[in-house]
Protein backbone atom coordinates (compact mmCIF):
# COMPACT_ATOMS: atom_id res chain seq x y z
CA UNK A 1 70.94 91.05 -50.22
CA UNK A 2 71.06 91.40 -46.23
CA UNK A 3 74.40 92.61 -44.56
CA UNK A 4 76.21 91.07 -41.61
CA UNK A 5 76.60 92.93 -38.47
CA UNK A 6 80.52 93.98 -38.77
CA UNK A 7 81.43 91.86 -35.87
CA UNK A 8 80.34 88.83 -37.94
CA UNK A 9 82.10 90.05 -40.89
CA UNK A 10 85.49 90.53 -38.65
CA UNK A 11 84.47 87.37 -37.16
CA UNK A 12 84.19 85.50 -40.90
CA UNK A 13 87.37 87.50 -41.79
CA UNK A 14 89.25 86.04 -38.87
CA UNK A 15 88.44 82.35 -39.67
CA UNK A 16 88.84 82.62 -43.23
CA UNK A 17 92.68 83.92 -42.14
CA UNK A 18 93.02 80.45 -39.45
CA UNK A 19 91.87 78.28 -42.67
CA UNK A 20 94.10 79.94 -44.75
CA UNK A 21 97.16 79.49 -41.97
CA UNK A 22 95.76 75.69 -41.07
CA UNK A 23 95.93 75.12 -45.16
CA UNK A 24 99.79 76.44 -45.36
CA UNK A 25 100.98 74.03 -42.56
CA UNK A 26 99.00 71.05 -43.83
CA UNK A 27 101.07 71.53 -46.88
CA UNK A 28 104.25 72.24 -45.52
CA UNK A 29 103.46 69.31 -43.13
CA UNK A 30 102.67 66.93 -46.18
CA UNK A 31 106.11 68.21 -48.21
CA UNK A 32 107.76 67.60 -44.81
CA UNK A 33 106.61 63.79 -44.35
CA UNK A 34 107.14 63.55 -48.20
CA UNK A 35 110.80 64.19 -47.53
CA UNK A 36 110.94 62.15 -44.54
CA UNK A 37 109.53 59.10 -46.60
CA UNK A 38 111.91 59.53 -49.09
CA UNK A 39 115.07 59.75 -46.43
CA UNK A 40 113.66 56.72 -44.47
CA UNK A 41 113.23 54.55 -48.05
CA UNK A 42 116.93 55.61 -48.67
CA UNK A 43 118.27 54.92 -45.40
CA UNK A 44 116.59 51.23 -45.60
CA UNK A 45 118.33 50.60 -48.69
CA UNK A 46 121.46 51.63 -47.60
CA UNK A 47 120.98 49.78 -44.47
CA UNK A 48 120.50 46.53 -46.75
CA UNK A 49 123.74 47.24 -48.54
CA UNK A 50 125.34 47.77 -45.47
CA UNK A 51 124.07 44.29 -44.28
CA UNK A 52 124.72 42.61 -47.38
CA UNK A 53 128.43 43.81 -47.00
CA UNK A 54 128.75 43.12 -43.27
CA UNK A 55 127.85 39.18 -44.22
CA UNK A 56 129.82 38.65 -46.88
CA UNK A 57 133.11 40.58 -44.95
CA UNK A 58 131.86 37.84 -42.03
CA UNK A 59 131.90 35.16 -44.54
CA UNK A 60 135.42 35.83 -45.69
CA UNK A 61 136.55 36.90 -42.42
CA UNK A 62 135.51 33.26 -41.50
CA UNK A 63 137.06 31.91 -44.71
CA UNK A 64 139.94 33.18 -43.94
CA UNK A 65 140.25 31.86 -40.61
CA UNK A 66 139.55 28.82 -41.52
CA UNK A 67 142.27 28.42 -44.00
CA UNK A 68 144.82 29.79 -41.48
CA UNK A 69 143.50 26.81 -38.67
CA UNK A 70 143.69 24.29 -41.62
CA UNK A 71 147.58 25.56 -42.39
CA UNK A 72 148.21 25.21 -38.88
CA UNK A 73 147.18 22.17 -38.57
CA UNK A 74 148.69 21.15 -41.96
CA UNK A 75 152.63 22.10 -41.12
């Protein structure tokens, strides 16, 4: 078996530590945007229940309002 020169071993050594560092922040990256998915799908559906409720308070608000013109009207 033939032995590298020690600068190529130290040079080996020192990528094999950037891959290892480049692997830990793509997975703490990928849990990160994991958690961001999963905050952004919540924050849509609230934002759709928030709509949903905002149209139907409009709708009564308007209801309302109408029933006040038509007793004005009416007396």
């Amino acid at each position: 078996m033939t032995q590298l020169p020690s600068n190529q071993v130290q040079e080996l050594q020192e990528l094999e530590n950037r891959l290892d560092k480049l692997i830990e922040q793509y997975a703490t990256i990928k849990n990160e945007n994991n958690s961001l998915k999963t905050k952004q799908d919540a924050l849509v559906r609230e934002k759709a229940k928030l709509l949903e409720k905002t149209t139907l308070a409009r709708s009564r608000v308007e209801a309302m309002i109408t029933r006040l013109k038509a007793m004005e009207h009416g007396s």
